[in-house]
Protein backbone atom coordinates (compact mmCIF):
# COMPACT_ATOMS: atom_id res chain seq x y z
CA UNK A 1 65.31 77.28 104.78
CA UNK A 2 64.35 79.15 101.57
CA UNK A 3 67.56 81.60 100.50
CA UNK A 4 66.86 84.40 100.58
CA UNK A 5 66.67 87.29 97.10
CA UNK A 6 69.69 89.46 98.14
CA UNK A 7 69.03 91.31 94.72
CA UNK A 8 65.29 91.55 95.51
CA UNK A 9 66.21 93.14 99.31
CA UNK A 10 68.63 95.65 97.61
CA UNK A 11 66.37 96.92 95.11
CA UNK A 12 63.88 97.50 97.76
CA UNK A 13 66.29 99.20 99.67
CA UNK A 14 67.00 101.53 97.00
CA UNK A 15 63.64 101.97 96.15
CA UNK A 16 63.13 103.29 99.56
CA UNK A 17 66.05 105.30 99.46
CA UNK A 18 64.88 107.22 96.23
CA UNK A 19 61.25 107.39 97.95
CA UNK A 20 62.89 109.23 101.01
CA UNK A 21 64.87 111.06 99.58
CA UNK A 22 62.09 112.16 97.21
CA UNK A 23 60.09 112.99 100.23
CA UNK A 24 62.73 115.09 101.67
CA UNK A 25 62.76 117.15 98.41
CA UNK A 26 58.89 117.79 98.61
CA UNK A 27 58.75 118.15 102.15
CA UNK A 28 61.92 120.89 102.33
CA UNK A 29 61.41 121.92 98.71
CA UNK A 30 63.53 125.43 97.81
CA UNK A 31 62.41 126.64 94.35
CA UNK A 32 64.06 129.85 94.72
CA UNK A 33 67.27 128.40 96.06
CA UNK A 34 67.36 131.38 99.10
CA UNK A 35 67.30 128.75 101.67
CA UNK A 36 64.41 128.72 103.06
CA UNK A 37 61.58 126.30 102.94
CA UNK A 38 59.27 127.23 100.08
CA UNK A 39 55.94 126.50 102.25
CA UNK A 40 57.14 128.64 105.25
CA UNK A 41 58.22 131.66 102.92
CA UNK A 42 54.24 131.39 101.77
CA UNK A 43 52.95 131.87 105.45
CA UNK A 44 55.13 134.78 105.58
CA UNK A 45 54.72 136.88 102.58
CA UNK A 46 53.44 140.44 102.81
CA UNK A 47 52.31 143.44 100.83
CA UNK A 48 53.95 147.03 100.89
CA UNK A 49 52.56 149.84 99.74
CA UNK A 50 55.17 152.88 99.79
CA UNK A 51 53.98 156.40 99.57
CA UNK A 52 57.37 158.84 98.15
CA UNK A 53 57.29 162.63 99.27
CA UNK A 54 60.35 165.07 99.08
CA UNK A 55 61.92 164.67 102.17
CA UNK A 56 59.66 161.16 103.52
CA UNK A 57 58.63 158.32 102.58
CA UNK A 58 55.96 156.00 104.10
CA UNK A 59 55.66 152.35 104.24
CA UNK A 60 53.49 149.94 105.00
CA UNK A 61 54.39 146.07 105.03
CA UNK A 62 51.61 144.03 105.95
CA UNK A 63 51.05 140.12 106.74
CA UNK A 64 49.21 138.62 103.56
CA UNK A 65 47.50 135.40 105.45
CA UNK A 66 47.38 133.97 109.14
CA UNK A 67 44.72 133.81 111.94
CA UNK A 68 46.66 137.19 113.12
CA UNK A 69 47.28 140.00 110.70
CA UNK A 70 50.07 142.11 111.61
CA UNK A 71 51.52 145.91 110.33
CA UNK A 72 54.96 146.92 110.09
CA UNK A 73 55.54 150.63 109.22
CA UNK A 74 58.73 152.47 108.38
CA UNK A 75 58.92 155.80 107.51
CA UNK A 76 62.13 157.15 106.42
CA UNK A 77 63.11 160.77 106.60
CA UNK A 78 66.44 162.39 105.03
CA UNK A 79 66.45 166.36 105.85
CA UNK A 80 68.69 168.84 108.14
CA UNK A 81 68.61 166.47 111.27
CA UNK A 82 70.55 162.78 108.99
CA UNK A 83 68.69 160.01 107.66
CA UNK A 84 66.14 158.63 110.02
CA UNK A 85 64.31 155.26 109.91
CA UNK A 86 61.51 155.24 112.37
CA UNK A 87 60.19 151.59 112.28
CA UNK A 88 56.01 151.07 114.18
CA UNK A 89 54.55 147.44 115.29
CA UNK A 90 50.45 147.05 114.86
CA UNK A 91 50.83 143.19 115.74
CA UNK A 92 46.79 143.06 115.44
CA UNK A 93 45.84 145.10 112.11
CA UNK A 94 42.15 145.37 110.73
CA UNK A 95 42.62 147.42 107.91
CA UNK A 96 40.21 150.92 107.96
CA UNK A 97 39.92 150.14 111.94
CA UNK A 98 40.04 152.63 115.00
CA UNK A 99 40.80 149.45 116.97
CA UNK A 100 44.36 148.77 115.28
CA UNK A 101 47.14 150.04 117.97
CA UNK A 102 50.65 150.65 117.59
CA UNK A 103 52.66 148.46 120.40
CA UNK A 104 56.41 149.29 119.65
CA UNK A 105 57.93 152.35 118.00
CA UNK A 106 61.69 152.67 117.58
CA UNK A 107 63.78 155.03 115.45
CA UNK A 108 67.62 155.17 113.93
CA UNK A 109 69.23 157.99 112.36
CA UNK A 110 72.40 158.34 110.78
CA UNK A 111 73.33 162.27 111.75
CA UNK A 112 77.17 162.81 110.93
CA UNK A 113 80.31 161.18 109.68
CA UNK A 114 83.09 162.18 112.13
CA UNK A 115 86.86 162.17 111.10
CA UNK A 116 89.28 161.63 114.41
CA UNK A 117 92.40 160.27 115.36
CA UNK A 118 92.31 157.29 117.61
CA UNK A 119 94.41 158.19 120.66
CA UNK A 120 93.58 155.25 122.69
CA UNK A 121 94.21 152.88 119.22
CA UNK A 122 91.34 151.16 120.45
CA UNK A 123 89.51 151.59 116.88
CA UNK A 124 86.50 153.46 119.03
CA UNK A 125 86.01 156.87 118.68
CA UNK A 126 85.79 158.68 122.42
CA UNK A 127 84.95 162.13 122.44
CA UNK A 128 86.94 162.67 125.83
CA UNK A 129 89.75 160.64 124.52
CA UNK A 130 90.27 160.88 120.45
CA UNK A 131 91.10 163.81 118.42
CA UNK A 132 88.07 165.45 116.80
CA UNK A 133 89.29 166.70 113.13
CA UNK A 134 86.17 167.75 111.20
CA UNK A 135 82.47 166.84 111.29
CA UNK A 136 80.66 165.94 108.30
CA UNK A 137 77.22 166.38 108.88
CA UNK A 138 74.48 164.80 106.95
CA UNK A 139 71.74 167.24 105.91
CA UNK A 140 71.48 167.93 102.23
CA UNK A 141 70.35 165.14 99.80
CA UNK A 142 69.17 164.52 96.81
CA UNK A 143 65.98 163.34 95.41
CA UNK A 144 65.36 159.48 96.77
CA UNK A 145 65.43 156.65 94.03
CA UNK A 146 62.64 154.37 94.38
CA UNK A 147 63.16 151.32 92.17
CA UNK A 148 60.93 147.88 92.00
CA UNK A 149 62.24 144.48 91.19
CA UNK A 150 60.43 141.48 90.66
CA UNK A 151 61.00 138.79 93.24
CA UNK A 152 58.18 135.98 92.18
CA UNK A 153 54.94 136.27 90.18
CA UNK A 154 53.52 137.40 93.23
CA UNK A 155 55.91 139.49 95.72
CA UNK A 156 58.57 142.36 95.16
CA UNK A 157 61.73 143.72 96.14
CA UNK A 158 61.61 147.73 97.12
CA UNK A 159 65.18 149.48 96.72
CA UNK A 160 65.68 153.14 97.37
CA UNK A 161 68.57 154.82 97.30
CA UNK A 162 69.19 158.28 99.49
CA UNK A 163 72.10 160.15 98.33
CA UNK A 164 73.61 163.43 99.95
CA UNK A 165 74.03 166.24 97.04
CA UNK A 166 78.31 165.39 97.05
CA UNK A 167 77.73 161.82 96.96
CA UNK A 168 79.63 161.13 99.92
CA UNK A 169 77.20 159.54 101.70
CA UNK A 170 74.09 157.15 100.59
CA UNK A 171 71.87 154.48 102.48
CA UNK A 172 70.78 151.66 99.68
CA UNK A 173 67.55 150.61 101.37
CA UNK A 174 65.84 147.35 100.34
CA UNK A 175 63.01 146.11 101.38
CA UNK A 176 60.94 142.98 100.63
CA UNK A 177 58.16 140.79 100.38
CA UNK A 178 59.35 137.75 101.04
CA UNK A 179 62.98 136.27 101.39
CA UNK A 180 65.77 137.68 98.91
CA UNK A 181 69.25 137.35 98.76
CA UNK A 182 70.83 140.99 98.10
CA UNK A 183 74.36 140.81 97.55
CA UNK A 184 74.88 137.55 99.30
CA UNK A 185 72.54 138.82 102.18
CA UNK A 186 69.34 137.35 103.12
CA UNK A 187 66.55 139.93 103.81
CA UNK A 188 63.70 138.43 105.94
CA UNK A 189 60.35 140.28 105.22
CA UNK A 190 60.16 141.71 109.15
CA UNK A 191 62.96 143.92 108.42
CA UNK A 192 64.34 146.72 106.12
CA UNK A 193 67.88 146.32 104.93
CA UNK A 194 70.27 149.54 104.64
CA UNK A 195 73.70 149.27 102.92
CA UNK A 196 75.96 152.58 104.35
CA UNK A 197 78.13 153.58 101.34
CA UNK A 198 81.00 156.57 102.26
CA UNK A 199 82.71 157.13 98.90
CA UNK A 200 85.54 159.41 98.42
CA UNK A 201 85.35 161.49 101.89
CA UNK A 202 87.43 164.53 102.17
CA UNK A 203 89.82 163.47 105.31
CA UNK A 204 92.05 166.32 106.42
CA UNK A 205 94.31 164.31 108.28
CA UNK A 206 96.57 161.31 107.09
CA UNK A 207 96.29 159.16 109.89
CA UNK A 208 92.55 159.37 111.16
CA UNK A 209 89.36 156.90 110.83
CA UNK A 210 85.82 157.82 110.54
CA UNK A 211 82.69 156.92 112.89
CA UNK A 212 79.18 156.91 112.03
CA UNK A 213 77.49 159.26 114.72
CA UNK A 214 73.88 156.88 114.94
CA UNK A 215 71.26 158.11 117.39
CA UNK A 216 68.96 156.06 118.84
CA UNK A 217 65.25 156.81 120.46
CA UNK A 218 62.58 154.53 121.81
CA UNK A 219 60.36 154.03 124.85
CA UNK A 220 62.82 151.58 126.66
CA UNK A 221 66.72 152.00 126.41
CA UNK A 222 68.67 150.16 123.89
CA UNK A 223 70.77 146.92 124.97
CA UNK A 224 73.32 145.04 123.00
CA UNK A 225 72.24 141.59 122.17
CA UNK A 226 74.94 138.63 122.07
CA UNK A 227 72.89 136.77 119.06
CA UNK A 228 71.01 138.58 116.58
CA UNK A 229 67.44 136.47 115.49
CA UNK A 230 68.87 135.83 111.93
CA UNK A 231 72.03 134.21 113.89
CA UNK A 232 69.69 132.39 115.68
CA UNK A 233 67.19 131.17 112.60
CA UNK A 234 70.17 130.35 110.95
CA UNK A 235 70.16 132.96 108.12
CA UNK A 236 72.96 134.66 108.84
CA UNK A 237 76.09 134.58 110.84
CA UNK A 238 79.05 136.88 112.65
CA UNK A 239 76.06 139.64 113.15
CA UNK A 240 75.92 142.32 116.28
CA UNK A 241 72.85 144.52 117.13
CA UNK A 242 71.28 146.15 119.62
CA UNK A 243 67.29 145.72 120.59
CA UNK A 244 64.48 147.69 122.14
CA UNK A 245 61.23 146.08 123.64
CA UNK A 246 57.87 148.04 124.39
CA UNK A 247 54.57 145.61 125.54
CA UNK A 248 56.96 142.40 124.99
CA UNK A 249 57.48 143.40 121.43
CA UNK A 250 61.44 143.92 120.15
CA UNK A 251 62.65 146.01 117.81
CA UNK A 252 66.07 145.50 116.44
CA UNK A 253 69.14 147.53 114.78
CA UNK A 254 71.79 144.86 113.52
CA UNK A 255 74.90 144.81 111.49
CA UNK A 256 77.44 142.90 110.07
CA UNK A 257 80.55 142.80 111.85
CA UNK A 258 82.71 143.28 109.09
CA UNK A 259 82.74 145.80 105.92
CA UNK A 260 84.19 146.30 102.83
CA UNK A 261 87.24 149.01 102.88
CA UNK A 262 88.22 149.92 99.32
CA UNK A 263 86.98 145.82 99.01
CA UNK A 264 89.01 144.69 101.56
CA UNK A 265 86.29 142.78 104.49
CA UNK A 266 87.57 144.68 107.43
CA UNK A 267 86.02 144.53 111.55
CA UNK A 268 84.00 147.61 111.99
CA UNK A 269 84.35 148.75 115.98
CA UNK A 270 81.32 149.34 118.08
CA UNK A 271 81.45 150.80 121.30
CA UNK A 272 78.38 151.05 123.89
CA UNK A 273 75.04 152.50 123.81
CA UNK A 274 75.86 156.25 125.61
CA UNK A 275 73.55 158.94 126.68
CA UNK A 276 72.86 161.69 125.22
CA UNK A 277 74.12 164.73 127.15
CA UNK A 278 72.17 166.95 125.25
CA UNK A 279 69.04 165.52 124.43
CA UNK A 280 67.39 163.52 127.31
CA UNK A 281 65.89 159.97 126.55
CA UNK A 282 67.98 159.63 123.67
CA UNK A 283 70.77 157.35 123.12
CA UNK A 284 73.73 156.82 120.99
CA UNK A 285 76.25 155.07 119.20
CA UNK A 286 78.71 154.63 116.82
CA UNK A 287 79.73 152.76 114.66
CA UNK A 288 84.24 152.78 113.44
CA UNK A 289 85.07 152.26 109.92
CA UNK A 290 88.81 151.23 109.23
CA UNK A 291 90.06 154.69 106.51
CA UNK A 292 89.28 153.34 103.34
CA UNK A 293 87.96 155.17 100.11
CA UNK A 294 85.25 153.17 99.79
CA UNK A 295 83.70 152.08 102.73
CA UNK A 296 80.55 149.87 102.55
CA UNK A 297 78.89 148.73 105.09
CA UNK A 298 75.23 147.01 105.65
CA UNK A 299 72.84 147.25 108.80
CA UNK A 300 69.30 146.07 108.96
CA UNK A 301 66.67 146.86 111.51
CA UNK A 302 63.48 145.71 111.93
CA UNK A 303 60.96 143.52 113.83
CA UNK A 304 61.86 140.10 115.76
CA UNK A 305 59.67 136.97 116.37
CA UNK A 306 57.61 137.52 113.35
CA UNK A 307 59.50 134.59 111.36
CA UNK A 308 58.63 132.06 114.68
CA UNK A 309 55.55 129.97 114.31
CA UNK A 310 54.09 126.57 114.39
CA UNK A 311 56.37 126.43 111.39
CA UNK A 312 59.50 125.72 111.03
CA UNK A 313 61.70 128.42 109.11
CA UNK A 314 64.71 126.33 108.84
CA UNK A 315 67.38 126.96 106.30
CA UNK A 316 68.02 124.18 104.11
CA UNK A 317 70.13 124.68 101.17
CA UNK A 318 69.84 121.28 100.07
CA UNK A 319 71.17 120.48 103.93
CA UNK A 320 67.97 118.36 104.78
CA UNK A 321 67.89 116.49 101.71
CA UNK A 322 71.70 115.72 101.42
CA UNK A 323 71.37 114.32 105.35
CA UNK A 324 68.89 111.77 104.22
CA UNK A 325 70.23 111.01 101.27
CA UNK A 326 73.82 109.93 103.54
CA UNK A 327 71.71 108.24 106.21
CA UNK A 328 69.97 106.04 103.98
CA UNK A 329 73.06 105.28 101.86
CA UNK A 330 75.16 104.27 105.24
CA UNK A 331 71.67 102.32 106.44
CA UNK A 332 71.78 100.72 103.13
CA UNK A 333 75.35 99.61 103.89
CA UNK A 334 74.59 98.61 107.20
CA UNK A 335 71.94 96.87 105.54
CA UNK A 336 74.37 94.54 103.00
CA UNK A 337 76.43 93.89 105.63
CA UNK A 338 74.37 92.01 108.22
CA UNK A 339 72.96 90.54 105.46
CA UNK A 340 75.52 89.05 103.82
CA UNK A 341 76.93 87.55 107.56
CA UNK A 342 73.22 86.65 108.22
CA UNK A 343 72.49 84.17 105.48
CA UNK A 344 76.03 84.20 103.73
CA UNK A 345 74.67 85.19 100.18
């Protein structure tokens, strides 16, 4: 029997290797290093148009491509009654059309900052419980800040910043046209992301905490949700939120379970979704900073299932390259091995 080439059979292995793992870089490619796939960010990019007034603004995010063109509007609102984000669904949009009909409308606002003393030490602020020690209501800003950054050639990065006239209290609101990491954050493009900053408050007490009074409205009642969709696409992790659904669409209101206290990550308490006494069909909720000087904290709310298609929006990081790049290298092993016992070379 002819011997065999082991050199010949390991430089074909190898040549296969670096073809497979070449494939895995085109196939998963991440030019942007946010990671996610370059080819599903493209079937996802949209176009906002934002319209700035003195107390409003409006915006429009809407699907650039598909077989399905779908709206997402916000409209954010910072006057006597908080900051309010009121988020609308159009999943079927044709633009300058009577026919185009909003399926889901949600809305947020941030009203008051209340100082107490936990009673219970449970880190939740109960109004029949805790010790209410002064109300800080939000309802005088300044002019918003409406800044654009480049994200690609093609897409763009919205930040606005709403400021009360003391500085106190401001919401740093991003939103974007296709994936961007903010602060080590990934922002999808079905969602608006709103950093809570509460800098230097005036406490009156030395032992109290502070809870962000947020009330909620919709057509269904809110519910707490075990897994938020980033958790579950992979983009993000050790996430809570809450979600509304009107004709099977869901909004969301999420947030990170942790938040910087005078830079110090900290677990920010959330207690359940309550009625509102005073104001029927409204909900609310709120949400328990640790006392801190600087408190910084980052929710996001927004649309789900618009990042689910035939696609596949995995993360990859380099994950999917660096897998087949191990297989082949232990398969090349493998390889050697029952080689070498095969025909002794």
């Amino acid at each position: 029997m002819r011997k065999i080439n082991f050199k010949t059979i390991v430089l074909a292995f190898m040549g296969i290797l670096f073809f497979g793992a070449m494939l895995g870089v085109a196939m998963a490619s991440d030019d942007d290093e946010d990671g996610v796939e370059d080819e599903f960010e493209d079937e996802v990019k949209r176009t906002i148009d934002l319209e700035i007034e003195s107390d409003k603004i409006q915006i429009e995010s809407i699907l650039r491509s598909g077989t399905t063109i779908n709206k997402v509007e916000f409209e954010i609102r910072n006057d006597t009654n908080g900051v309010s984000i009121k988020v609308e669904f159009t999943p079927n949009y044709i633009s300058d059309s009577n026919e185009s009909q909003i399926q889901l409308e949600f809305e947020v606002t941030f009203k008051e900052i209340i100082e107490y003393i936990d009673e219970n030490n449970d880190g939740l602020f109960n109004e029949s419980a805790d010790i209410e020690i002064q109300v800080y209501e939000l309802n005088d800003f300044l002019s918003t800040e409406h800044t654009i950054f480049d994200i690609s050639t093609d897409t763009k990065m919205h930040y606005l910043l709403i400021s009360t006239t003391d500085g106190v209290f401001k919401a740093h609101i991003y939103l974007v046209e296709e994936f961007n990491l903010v602060n080590n954050t990934l922002i999808t493009p079905s969602e608006s992301k709103i950093d809570v900053e509460i800098n230097n408050f005036g406490y009156l007490n030395d032992s109290s905490r502070l809870a962000l009074y947020t009330k909620l409205e919709a057509e269904t009642e809110y519910e707490h949700k075990d897994e938020t969709e980033s958790e579950e696409l992979g983009y993000e992790s050790h996430e809570e939120g809450i979600f509304t659904s009107m004709n099977n669409h869901f909004g969301f209101f999420s947030w990170k379970e942790n938040a910087s206290i005078d830079n110090i990550s900290k677990p920010v308490m959330v207690g359940k979704i309550e009625d509102n006494e005073f104001e029927p069909g409204e909900q609310k909720l709120f949400l328990n900073y640790p006392r801190g000087t600087l408190i910084y904290h980052d929710p996001k709310l927004g649309i789900e299932g618009l990042l689910i298609n035939s696609s596949n929006p995995s993360v990859i990081s380099g994950f999917t390259v660096f897998t087949l790049v191990i297989a082949s290298i232990i398969g090349l092993i493998a390889t050697i091995v029952l080689i070498k016992r095969k025909f002794k070379v």
